[in-house]
Protein backbone atom coordinates (compact mmCIF):
# COMPACT_ATOMS: atom_id res chain seq x y z
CA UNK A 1 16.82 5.86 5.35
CA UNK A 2 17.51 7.86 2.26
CA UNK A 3 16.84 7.39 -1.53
CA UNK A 4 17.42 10.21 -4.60
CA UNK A 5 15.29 9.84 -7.36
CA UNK A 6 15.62 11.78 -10.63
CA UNK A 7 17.75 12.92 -13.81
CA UNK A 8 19.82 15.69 -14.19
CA UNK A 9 16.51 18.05 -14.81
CA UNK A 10 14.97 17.67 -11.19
CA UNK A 11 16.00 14.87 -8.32
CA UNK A 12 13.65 13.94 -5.17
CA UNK A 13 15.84 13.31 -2.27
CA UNK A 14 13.82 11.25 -0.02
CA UNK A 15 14.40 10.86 3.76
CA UNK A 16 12.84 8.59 5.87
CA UNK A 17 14.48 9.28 9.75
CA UNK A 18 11.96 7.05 11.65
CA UNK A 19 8.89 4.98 10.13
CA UNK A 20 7.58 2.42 12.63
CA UNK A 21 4.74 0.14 11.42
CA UNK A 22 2.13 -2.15 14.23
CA UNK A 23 0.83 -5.33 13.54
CA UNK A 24 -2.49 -5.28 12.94
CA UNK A 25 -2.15 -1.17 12.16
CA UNK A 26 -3.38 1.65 9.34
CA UNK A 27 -0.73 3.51 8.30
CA UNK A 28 -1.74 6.70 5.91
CA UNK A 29 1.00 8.44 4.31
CA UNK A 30 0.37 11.84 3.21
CA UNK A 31 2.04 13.90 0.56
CA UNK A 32 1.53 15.98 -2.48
CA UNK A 33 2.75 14.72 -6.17
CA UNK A 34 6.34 14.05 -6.47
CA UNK A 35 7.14 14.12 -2.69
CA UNK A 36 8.19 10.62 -2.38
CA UNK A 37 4.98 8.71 -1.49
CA UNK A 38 5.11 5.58 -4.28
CA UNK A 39 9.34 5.57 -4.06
CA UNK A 40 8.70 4.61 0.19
CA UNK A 41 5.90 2.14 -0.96
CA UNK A 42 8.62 0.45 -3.39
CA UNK A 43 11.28 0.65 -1.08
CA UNK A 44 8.88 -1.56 1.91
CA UNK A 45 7.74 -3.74 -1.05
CA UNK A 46 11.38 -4.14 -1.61
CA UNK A 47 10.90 -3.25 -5.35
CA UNK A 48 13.50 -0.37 -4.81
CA UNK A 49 16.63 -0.24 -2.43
CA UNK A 50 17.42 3.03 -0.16
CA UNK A 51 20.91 4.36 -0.95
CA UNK A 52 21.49 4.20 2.85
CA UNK A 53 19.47 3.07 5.46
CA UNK A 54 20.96 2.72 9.14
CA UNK A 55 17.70 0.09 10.01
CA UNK A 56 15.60 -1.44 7.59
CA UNK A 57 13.94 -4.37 9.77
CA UNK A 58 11.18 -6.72 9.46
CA UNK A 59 10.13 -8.35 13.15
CA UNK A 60 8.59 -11.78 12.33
CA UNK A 61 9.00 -14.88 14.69
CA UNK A 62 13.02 -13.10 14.20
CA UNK A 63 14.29 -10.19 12.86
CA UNK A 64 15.21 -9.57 9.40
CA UNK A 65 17.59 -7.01 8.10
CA UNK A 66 15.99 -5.77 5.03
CA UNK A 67 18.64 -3.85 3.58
CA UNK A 68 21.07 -6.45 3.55
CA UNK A 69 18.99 -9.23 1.55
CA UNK A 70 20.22 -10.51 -1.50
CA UNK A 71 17.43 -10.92 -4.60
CA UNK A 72 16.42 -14.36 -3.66
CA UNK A 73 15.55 -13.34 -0.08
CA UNK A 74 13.47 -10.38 -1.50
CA UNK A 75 11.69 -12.22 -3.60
CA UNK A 76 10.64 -14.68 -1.24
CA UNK A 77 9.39 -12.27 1.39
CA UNK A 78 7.40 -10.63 -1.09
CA UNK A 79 5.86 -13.53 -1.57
CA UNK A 80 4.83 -14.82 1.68
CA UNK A 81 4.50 -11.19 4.01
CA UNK A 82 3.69 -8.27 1.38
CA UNK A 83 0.59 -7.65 -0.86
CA UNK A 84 0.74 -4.38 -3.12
CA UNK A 85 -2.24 -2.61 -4.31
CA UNK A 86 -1.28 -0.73 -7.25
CA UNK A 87 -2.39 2.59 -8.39
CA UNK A 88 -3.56 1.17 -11.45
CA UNK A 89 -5.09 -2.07 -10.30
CA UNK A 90 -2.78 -4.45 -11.87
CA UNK A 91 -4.82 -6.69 -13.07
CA UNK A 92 -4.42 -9.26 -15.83
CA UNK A 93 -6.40 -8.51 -18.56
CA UNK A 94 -7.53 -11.57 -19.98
CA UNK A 95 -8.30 -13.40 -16.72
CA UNK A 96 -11.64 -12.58 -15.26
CA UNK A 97 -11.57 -10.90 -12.00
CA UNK A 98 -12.67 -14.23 -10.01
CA UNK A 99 -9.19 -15.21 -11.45
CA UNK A 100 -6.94 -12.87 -10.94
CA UNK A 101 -7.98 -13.02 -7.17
CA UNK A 102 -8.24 -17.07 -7.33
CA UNK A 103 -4.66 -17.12 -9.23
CA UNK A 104 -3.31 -14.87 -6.74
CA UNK A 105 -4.42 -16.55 -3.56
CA UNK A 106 -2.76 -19.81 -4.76
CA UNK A 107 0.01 -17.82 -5.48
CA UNK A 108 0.48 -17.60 -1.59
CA UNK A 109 -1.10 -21.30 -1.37
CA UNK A 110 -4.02 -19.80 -0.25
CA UNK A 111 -7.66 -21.01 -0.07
CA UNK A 112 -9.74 -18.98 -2.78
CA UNK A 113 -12.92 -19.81 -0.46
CA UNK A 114 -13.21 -16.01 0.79
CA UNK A 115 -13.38 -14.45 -2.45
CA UNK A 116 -17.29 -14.05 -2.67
CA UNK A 117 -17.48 -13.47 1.06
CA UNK A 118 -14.93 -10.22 0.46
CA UNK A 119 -16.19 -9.45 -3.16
CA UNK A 120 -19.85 -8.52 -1.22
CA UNK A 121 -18.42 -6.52 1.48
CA UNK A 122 -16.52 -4.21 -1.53
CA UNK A 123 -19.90 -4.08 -3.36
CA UNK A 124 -18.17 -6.28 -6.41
CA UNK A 125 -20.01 -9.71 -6.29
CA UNK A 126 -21.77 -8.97 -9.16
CA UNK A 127 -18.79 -8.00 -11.57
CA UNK A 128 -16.20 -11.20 -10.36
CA UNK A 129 -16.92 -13.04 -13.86
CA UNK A 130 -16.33 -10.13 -16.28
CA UNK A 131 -12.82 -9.09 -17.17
CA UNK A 132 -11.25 -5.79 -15.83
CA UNK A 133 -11.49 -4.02 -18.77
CA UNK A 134 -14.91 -4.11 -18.82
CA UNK A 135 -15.98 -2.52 -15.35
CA UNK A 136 -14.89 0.95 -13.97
CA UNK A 137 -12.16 2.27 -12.46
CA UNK A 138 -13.27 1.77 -9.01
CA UNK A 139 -14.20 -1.88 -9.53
CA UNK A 140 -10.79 -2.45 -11.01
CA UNK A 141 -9.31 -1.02 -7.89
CA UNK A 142 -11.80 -3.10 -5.71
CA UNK A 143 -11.22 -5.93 -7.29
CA UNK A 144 -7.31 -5.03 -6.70
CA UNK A 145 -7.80 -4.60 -2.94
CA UNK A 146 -9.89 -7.80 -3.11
CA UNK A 147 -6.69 -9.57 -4.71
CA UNK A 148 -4.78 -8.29 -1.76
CA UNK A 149 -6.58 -9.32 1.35
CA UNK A 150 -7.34 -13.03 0.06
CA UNK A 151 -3.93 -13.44 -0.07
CA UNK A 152 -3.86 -12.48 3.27
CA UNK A 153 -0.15 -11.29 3.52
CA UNK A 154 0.79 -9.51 6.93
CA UNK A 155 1.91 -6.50 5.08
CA UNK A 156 -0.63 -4.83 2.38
CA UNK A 157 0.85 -1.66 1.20
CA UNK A 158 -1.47 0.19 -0.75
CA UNK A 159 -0.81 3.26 -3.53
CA UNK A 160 -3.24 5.65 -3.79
CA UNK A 161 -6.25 2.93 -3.74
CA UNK A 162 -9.30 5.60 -3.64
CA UNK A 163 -7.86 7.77 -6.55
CA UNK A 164 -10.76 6.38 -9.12
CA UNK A 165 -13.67 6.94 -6.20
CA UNK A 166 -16.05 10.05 -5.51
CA UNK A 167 -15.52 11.33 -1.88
CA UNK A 168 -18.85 9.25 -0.45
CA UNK A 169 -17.30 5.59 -2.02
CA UNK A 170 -14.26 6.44 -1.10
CA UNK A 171 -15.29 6.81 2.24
CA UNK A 172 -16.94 3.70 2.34
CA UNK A 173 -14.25 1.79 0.87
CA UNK A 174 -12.22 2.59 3.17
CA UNK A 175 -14.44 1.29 6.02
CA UNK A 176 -14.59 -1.90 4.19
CA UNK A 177 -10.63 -2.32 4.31
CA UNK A 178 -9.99 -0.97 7.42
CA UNK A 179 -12.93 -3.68 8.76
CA UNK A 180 -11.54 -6.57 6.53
CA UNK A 181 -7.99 -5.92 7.77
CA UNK A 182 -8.83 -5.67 11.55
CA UNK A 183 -10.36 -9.22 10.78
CA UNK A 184 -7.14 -10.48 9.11
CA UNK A 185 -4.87 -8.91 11.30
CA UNK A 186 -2.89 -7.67 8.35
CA UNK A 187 -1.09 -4.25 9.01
CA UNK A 188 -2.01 -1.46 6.39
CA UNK A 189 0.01 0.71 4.74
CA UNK A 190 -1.72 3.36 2.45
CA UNK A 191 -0.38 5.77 0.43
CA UNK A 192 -2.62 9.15 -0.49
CA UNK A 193 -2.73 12.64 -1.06
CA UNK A 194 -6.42 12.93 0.75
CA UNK A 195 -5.42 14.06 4.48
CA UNK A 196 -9.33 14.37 5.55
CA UNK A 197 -9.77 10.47 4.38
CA UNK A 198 -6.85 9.01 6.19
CA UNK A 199 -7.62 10.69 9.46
CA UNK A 200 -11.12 9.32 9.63
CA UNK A 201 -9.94 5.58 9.57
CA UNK A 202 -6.33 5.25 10.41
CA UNK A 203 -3.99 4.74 13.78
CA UNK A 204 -0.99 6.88 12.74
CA UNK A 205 -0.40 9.64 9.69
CA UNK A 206 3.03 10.35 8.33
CA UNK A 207 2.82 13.26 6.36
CA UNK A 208 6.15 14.27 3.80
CA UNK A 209 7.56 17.90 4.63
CA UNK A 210 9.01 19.10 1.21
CA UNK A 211 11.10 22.02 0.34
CA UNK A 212 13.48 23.33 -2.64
CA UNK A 213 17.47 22.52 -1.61
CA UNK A 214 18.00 24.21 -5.36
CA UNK A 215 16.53 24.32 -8.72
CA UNK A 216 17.35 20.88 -9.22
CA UNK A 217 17.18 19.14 -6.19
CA UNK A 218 13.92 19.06 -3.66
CA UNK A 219 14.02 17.58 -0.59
CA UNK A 220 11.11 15.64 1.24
CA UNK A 221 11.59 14.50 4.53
CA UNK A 222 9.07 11.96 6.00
CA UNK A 223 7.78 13.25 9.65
CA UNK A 224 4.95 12.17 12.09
CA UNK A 225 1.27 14.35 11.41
CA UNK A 226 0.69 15.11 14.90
CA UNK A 227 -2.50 16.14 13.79
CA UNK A 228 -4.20 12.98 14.02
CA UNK A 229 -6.74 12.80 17.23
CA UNK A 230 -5.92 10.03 19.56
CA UNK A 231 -9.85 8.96 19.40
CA UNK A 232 -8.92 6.99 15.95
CA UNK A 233 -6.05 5.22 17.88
């Protein structure tokens, strides 16, 4: 798979020769700023479309040929297989965060009973009746991830979700979501920069391999970390 990205200053060519996602799996993909990380999380939310891709597939009870769907189909496997986690939360502003996770789980006409039981395992119980824009930055992104697994999509792809945490809550996030998606069976795939994080909790690590083709053009390639110890698997 293979997607440019740019203007005529400085383009990102990004190639993708194998990425193989598990149900039930943690994904971490690695990479520094500009290598490519949030254009692969659009392109599996099928926000963006590769420029070539020789498989794009999606094995459900058959198999789907992503890169042939028209809009329609997109849109409706968004809805009922993928939850994103944003960088920035996402959240509407003048719902309170009870109801942007309530609103969202009936989006997928799912129960909003779990929202208090997952709330208290991410430590946000407290804040579910205040609006985002009055907590922090790491209860916004809480309350995002909380948004994600009551909707309890197959797929939660997730962008950068510890960027607004110090080292020890990040940590302990994500224990939370690797626990809550083990129990939901959902199959995680997280985008970050923090290599040290990511190997502590998930199954497999692609890391992006980038390198200047010219002044203009860089080139990332997507590659297994084979760094990851086979105790996390």
């Amino acid at each position: 798979m293979r997607k440019t990205r740019g203007d005529n200053t400085r383009k990102v060519r990004v190639e993708i020769p194998l990425f193989e996602v598990l149900p039930a799996s943690f994904t971490a993909i690695v990479g520094s700023n500009g290598s490519g990380k949030s254009t692969l999380l659009d392109i599996l939310g099928l926000i963006l479309s590769a420029d070539h891709a020789d498989e794009f597939l999606l094995h459900t009870d058959r198999t789907i040929r992503l890169d042939r769907l028209a809009g329609r189909e997109k849109i409706h496997l968004r809805r009922n297989y993928i939850s994103y986690v944003l960088q920035t939360g996402g959240l509407l502003e003048f719902l309170s965060i009870r109801q942007n996770i309530s609103f969202a789980a009936r989006l997928r006409n799912k129960s909003p009973e779990t929202i208090h039981q997952v709330a208290e395992q991410l430590g946000i119980a407290d804040i579910l009746d205040k609006r985002p824009g009055k907590v922090s930055g790491g209860q916004r992104q809480k309350a995002a991830i909380a948004r994600a697994l009551v909707q309890e999509a197959p797929i939660i792809l997730a962008d950068e979700p510890t960027s607004a945490l110090d080292t020890e809550s990040a940590k302990e996030l994500m224990a939370t979501f690797r626990r809550l998606t083990d129990k939901t069976g959902s199959s995680l795939i997280m985008v970050t920069h923090d290599h040290d994080l990511a190997r502590e909790r998930a199954d497999i690590i692609y890391r992006f391999r980038t390198e200047m083709v010219d002044e203009k053009m860089l080139s990332s390639i997507l590659l297994p970390d084979p760094s990851l110890s086979s105790e996390n698997v």
